[in-house]
Protein backbone atom coordinates (compact mmCIF):
# COMPACT_ATOMS: atom_id res chain seq x y z
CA UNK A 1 6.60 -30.44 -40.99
CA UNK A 2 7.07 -27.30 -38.53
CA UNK A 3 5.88 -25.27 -41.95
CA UNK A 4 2.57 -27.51 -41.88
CA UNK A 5 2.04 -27.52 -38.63
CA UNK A 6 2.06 -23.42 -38.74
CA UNK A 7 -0.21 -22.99 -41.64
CA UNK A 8 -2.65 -25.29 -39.72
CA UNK A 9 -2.37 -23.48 -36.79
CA UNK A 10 -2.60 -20.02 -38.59
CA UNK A 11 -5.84 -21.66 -40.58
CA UNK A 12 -7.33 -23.01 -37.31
CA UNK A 13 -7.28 -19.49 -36.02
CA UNK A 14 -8.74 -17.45 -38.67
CA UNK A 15 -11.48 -19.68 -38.38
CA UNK A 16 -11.63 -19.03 -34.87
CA UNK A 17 -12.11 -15.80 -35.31
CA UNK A 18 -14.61 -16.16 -38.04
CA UNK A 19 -16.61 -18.21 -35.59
CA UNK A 20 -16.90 -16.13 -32.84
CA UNK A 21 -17.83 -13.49 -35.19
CA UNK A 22 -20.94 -15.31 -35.97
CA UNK A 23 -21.69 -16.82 -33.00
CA UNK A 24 -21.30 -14.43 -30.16
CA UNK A 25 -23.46 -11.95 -32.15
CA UNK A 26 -26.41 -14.65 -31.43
CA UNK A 27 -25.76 -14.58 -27.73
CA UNK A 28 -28.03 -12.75 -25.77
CA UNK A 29 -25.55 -9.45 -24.52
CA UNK A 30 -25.44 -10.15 -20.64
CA UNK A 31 -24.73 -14.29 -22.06
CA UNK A 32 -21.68 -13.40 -24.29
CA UNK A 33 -20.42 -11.11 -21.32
CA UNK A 34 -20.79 -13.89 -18.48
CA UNK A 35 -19.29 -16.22 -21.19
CA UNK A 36 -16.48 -13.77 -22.12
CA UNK A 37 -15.80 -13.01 -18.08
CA UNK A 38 -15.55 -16.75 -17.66
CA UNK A 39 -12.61 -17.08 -20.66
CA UNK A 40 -10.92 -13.74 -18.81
CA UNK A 41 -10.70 -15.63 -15.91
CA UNK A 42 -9.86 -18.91 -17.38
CA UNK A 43 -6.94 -17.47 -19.23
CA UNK A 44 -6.05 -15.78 -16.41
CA UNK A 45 -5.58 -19.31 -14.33
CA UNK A 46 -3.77 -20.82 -16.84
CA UNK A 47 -0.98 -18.06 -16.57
CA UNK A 48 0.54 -18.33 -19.59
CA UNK A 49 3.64 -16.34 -21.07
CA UNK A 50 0.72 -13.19 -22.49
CA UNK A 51 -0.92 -13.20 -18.81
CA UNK A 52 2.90 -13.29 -17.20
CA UNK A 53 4.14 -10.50 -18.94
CA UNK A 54 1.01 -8.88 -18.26
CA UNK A 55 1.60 -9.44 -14.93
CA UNK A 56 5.05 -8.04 -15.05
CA UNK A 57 3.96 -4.68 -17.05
CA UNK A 58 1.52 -3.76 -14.54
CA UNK A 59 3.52 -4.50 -11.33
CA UNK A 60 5.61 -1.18 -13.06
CA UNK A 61 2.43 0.52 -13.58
CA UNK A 62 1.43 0.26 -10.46
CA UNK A 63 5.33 1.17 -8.88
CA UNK A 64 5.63 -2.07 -7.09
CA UNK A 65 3.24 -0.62 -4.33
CA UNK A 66 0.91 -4.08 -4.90
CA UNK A 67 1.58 -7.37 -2.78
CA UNK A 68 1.62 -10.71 -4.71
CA UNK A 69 -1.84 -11.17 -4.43
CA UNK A 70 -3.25 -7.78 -4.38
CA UNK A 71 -1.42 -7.96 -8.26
CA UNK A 72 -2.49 -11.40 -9.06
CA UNK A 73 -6.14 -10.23 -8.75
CA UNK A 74 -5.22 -6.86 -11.01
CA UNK A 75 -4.29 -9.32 -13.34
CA UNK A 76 -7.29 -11.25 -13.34
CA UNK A 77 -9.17 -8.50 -13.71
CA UNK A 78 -7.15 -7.19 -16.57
CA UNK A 79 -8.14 -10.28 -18.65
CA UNK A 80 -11.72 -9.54 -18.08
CA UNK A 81 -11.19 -6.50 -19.77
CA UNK A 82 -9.35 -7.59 -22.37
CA UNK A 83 -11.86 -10.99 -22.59
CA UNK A 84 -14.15 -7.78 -22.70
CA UNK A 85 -12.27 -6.00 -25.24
CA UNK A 86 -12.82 -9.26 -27.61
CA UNK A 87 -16.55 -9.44 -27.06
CA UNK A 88 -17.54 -6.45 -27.80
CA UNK A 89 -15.36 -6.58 -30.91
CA UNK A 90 -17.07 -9.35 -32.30
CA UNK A 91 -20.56 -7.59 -31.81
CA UNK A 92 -19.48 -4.26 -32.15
CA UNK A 93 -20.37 -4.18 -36.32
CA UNK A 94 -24.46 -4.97 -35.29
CA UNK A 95 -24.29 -2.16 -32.62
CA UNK A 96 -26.06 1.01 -33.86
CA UNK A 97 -24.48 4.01 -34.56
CA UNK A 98 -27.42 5.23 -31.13
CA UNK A 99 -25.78 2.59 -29.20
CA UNK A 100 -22.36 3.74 -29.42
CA UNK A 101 -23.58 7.61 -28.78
CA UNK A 102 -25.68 6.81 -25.74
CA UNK A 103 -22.74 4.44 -23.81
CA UNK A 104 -19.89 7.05 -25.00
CA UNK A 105 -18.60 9.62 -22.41
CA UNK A 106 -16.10 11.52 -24.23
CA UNK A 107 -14.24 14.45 -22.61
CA UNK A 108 -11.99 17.19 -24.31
CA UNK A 109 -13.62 16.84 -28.06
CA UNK A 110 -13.22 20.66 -28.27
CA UNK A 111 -9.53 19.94 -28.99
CA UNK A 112 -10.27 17.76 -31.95
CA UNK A 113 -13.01 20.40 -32.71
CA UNK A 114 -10.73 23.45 -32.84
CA UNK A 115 -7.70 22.08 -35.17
CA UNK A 116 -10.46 20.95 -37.47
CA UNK A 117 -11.92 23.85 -37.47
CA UNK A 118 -8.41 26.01 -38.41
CA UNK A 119 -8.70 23.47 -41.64
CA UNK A 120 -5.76 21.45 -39.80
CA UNK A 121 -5.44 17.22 -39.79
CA UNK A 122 -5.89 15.58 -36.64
CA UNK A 123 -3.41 12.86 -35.00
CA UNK A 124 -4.76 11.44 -32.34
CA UNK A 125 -2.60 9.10 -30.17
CA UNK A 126 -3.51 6.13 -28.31
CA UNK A 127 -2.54 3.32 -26.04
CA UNK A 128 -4.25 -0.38 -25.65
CA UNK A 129 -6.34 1.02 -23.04
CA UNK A 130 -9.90 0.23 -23.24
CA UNK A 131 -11.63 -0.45 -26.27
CA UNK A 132 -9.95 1.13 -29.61
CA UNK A 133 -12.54 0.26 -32.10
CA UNK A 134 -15.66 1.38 -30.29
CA UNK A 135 -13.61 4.62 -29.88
CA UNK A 136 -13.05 4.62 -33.83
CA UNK A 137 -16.97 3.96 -33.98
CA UNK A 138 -17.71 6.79 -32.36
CA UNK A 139 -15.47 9.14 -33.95
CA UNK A 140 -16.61 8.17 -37.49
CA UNK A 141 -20.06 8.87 -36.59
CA UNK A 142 -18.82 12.35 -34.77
CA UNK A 143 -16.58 13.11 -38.02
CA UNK A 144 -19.59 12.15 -40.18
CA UNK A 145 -16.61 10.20 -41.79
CA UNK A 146 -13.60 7.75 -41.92
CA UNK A 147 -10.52 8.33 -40.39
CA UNK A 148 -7.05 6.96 -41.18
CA UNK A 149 -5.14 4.27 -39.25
CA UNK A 150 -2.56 1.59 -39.15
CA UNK A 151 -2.86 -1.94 -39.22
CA UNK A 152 -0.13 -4.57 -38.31
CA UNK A 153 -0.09 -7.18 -41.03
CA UNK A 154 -0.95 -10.27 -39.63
CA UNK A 155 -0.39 -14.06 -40.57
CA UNK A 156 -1.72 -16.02 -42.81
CA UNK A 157 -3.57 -12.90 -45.09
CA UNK A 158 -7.01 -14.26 -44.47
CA UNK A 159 -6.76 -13.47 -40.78
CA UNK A 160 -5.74 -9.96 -41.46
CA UNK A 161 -8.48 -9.51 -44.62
CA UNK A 162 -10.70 -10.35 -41.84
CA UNK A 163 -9.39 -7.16 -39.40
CA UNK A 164 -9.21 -5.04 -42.74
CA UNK A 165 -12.96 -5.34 -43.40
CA UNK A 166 -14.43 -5.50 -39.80
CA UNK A 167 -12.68 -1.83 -39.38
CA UNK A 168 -13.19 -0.95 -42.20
CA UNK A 169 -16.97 -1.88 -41.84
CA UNK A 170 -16.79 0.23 -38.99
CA UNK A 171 -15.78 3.06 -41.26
CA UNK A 172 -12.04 3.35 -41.06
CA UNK A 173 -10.13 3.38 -43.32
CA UNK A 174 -6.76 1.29 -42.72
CA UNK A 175 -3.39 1.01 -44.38
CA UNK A 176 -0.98 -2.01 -43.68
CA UNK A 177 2.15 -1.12 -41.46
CA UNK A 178 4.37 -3.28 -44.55
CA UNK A 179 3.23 -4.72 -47.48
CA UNK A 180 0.92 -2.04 -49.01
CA UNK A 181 0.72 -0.29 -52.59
CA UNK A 182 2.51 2.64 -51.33
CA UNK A 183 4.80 3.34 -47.34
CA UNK A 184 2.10 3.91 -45.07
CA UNK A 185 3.45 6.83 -43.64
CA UNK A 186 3.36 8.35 -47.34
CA UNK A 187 -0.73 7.58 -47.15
CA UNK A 188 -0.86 9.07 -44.13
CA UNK A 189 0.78 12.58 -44.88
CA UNK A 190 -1.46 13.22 -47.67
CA UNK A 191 -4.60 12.16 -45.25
CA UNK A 192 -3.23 14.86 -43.25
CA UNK A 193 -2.06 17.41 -45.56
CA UNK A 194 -5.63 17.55 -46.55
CA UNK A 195 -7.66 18.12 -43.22
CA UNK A 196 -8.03 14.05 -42.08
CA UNK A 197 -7.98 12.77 -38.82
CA UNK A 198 -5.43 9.73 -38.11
CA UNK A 199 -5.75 7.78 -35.07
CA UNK A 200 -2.33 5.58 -33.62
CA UNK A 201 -1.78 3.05 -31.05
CA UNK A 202 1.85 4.36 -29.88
CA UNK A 203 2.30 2.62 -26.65
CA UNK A 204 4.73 -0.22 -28.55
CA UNK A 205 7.22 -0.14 -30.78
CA UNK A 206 7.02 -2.93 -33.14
CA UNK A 207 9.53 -2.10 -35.83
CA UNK A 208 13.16 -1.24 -35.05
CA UNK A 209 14.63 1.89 -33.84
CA UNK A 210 11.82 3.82 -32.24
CA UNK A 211 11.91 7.06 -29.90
CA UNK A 212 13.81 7.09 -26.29
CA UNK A 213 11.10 7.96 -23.85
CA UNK A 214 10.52 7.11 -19.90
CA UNK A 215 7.50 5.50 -19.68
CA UNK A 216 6.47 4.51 -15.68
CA UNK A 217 9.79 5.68 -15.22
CA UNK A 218 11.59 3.02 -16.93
CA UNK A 219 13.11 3.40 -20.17
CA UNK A 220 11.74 2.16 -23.47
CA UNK A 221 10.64 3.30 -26.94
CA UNK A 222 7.66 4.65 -28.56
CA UNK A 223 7.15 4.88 -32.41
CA UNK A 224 8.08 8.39 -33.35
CA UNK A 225 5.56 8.89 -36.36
CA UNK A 226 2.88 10.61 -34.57
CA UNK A 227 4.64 12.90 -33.94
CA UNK A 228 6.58 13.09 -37.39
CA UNK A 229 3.51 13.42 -39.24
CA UNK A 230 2.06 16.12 -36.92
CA UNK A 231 5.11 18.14 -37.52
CA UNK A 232 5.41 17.42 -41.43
CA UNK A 233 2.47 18.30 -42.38
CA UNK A 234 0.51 20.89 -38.99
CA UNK A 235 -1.87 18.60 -37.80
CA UNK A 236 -2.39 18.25 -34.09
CA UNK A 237 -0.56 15.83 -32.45
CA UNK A 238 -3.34 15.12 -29.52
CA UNK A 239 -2.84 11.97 -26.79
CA UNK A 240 -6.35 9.96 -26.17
CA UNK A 241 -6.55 7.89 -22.95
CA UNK A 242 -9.58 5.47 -23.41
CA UNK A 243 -10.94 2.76 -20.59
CA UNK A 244 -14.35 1.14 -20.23
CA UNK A 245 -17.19 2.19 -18.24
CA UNK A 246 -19.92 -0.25 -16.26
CA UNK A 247 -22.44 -0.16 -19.42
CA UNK A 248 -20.16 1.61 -22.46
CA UNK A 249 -16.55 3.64 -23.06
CA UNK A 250 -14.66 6.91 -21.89
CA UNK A 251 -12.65 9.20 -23.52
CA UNK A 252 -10.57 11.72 -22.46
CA UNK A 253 -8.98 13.88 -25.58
CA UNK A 254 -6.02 15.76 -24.52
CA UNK A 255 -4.60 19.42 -25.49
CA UNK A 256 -2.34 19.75 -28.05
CA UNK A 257 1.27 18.33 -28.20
CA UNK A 258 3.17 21.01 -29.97
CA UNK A 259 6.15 19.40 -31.75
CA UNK A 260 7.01 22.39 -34.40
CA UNK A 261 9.63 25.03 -33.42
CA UNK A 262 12.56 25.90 -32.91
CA UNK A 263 15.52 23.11 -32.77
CA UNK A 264 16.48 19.68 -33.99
CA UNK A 265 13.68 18.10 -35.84
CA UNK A 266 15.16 14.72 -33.88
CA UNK A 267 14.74 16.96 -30.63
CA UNK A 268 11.16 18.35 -31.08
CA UNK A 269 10.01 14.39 -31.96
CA UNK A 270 11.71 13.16 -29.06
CA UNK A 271 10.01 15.79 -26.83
CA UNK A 272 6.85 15.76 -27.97
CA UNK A 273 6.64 11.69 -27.67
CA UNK A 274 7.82 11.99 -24.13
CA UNK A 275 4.57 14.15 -23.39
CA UNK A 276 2.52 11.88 -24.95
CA UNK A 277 4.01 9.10 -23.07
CA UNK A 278 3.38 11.19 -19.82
CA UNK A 279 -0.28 11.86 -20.23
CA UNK A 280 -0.38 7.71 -21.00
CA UNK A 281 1.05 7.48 -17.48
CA UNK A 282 -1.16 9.58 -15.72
CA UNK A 283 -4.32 7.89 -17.75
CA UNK A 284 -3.40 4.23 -17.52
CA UNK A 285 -2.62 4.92 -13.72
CA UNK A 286 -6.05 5.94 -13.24
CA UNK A 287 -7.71 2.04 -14.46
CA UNK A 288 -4.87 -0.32 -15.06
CA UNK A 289 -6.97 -3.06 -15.63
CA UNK A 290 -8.21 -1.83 -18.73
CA UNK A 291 -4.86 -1.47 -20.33
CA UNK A 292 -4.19 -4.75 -22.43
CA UNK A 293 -0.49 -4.84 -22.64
CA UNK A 294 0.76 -8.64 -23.10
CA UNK A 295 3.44 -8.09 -25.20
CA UNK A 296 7.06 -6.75 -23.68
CA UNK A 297 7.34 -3.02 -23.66
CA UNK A 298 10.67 -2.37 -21.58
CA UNK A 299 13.73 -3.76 -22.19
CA UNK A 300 14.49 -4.85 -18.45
CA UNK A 301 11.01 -6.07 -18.00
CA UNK A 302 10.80 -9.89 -18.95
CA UNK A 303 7.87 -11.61 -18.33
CA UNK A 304 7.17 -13.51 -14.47
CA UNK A 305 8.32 -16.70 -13.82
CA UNK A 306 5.29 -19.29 -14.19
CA UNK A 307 3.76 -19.54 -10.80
CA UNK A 308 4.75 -23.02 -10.21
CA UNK A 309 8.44 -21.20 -10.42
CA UNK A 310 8.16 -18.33 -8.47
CA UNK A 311 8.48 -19.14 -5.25
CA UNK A 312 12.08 -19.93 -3.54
């Protein structure tokens, strides 16, 4: 029974998703926003285990400084942003290509300009800050092309089909963390060894092992292969902080990472990962509420209690 009840519930939300890609596209913009504010806040109040940890990752983000209800209403806030984040996803494939220019602030492009222009590949690190795919939209329209990424391989396959062909509608090109033809890192080397651009989300580790790195000043791990592939093959390794703006997106494209040189290859990885993960400090610090972290990042941070718990 628990098998059936899981392929119903896997069914019931791929078609979810499939309707609120149809639908919210019909919305007038400033309706599917109030609507989308409304579910922010709605998920917010029902405080369950995603909002909780949420809760919990950004009372380290913001180094405790926040009272209980100065945080609760960061919180809140963050779901907007992520409600926001899933609004604009679902209407981000009838956006034009003039759309996504006009709304775009993007600051340090020159970096991804200059490697480029040496005939190098391009890694370009992110966290869940913001809104990913409307920074992907933009850089395939600056790139004139697709760029590479990773996609997690999610349950049942129609679900995931349905993420493979809205990005790659979008003009990515994706290959599956597990499962595909050939090891995605494999795919990715050659992308690189021949002048692409890769972009990475690299603020969690889903798959074992993982690079040490403090992060908020706690420890944790970030997937090493950004950094890997930048050193296999020359690209440049290059952190990108996104967040959201009133009307549209920013992005702010860091310098280079160097990770080739002199010492263990283990050593130069580790390094370089730990940079990245400092210039995610610095940029999440800046708008919290646009980073959309509900899943457990450090070890010793478990999600909060459920409110009707907390108290003594």
């Amino acid at each position: 029974m628990s098998g059936a009840r899981e392929r119903l519930t896997a069914g019931l939300s791929d078609a979810g998703y499939a309707a609120g890609w149809r639908a919210v596209r019909m919305l007038p913009e400033p309706s599917a926003r109030a609507l989308f504010d409304r579910a922010g806040e709605w998920a917010a109040g029902r405080d369950g285990a995603g909002v909780r940890q949420l809760r919990a990752n950004l009372r380290v983000v913001t180094g405790g400084r926040l009272t209980e209800p100065e945080l609760a209403d960061l919180t809140r806030r963050a779901m907007r942003s992520y409600a926001r984040y899933w609004q604009e996803a679902f209407r981000l494939p009838s956006l034009t290509a003039q759309r996504i220019r006009r709304d775009s602030e993007v600051i340090g492009i020159e970096h991804i300009a200059r490697a480029r222009a040496d005939g190098r590949g391009v890694v370009l690190a992110l966290p869940h800050s913001g809104n990913w795919d409307a920074a992907g939209a933009w850089f395939t329209d600056w790139l004139d092309g697709p760029f590479m990424t990773v996609a997690e391989r999610l349950r049942p396959e129609s679900l995931y089909r349905r993420f493979l062909e809205y990005r790659e509608g979008l003009g990515f090109r994706v290959v599956p963390l597990t499962g595909g033809d050939r090891p995605s890192a494999e795919v990715l080397r050659e992308w690189l060894d021949d002048g692409g651009v890769a972009c990475l989300l690299v603020d969690r580790n889903l798959g074992a092992g993982g690079v040490p790195v403090t992060f908020f000043g706690r420890p944790t791990t970030m997937p090493g292969g950004a950094a890997l592939l930048a050193e296999r093959t020359g690209a440049a390794l290059l952190p990108v902080v996104g967040r959201f703006t009133p009307g549209g997106w920013r992005l702010c494209v860091h310098p280079e990472v160097p990770v080739r040189g002199s010492g263990r290859l283990k050593d130069r990885v580790a390094t370089a990962m730990q940079q990245v993960a400092d210039v995610f400090t610095a940029g999440i610090a800046e708008h919290p509420e646009d980073w959309h972290m509900l899943g457990r990042i450090w070890p010793d941070v478990p999600p909060d209690p459920p409110r009707a718990q907390a108290a003594p």
